[in-house]
Protein backbone atom coordinates (compact mmCIF):
# COMPACT_ATOMS: atom_id res chain seq x y z
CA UNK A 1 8.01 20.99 40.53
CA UNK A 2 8.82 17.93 37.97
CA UNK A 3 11.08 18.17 35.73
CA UNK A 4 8.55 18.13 32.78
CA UNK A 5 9.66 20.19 29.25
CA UNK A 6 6.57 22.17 28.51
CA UNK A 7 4.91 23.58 31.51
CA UNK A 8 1.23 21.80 32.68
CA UNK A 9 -1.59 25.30 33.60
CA UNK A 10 -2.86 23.57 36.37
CA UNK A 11 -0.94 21.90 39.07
CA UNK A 12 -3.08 18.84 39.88
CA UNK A 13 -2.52 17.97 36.54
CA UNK A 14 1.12 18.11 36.57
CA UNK A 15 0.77 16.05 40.25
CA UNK A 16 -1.14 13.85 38.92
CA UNK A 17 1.18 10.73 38.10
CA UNK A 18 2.77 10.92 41.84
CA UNK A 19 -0.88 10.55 43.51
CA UNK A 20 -1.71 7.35 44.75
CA UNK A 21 -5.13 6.63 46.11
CA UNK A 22 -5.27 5.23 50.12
CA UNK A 23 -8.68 4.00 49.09
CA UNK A 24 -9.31 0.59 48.48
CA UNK A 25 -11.80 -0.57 46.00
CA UNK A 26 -14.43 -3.04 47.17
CA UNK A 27 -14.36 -6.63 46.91
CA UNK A 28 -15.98 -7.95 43.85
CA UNK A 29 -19.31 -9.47 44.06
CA UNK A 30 -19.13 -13.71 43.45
CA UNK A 31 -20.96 -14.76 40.72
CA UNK A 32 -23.97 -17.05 41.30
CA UNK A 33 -24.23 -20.35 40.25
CA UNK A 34 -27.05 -19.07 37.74
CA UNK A 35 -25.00 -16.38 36.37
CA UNK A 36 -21.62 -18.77 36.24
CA UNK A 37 -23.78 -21.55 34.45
CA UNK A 38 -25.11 -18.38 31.57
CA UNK A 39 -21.33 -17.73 30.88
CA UNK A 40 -20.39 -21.23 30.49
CA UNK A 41 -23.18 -22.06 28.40
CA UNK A 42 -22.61 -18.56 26.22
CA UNK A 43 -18.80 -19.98 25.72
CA UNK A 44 -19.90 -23.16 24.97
CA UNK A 45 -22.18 -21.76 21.98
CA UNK A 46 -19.58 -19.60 20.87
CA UNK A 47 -17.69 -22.76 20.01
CA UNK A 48 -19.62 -24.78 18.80
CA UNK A 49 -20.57 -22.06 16.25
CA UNK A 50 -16.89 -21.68 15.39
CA UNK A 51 -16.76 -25.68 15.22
CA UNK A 52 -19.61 -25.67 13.27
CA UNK A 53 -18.71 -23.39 10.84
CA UNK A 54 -15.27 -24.72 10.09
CA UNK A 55 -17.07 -29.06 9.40
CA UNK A 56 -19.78 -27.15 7.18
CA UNK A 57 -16.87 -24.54 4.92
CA UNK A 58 -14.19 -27.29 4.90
CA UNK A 59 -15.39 -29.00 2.46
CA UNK A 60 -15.96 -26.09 0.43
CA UNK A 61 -12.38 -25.18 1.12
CA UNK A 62 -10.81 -29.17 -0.53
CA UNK A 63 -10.22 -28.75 -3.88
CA UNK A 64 -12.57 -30.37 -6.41
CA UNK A 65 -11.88 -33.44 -7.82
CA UNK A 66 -15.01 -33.79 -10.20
CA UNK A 67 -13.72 -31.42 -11.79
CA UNK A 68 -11.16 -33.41 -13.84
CA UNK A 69 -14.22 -35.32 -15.64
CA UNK A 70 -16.26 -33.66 -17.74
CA UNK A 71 -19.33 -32.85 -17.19
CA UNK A 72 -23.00 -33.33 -18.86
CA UNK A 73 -25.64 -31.04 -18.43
CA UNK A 74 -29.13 -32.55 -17.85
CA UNK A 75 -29.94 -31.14 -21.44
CA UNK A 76 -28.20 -33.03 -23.10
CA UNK A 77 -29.73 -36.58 -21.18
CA UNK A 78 -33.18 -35.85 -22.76
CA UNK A 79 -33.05 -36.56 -26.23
């Protein structure tokens, strides 16, 4: 038995990390050129949307420099 410290109830259990299957999985399917073409345009979206998204919030991240002048409130134009 293996020289585990709390005892396992069943024994396939406690054989379990020794097993090793003789079974070999199958080969994996190709990908056709239609299904290849959906995963490199579905990338290609993905980063444009992350490009996107950091041109349109960069500007909202600069700091402000109208902010140093004051500034009028169209209330105050119509006299």
């Amino acid at each position: 038995m293996s020289g585990r410290r709390e005892p396992v109830p069943f024994a396939f259990v406690a054989e379990a990390d020794r097993f090793r299957s003789n079974v070999t999985p199958p080969p994996r399917e190709r990908l056709s050129v239609g299904q290849m073409a959906g995963r490199w345009l579905m990338g290609l979206t993905i980063v444009a949307g992350l490009v996107g998204s950091l041109v349109i919030g960069t500007p909202a991240l600069s700091p402000d420099h109208s902010a140093d002048q004051p500034q009028q409130s169209q209330a105050s134009e119509r006299r």
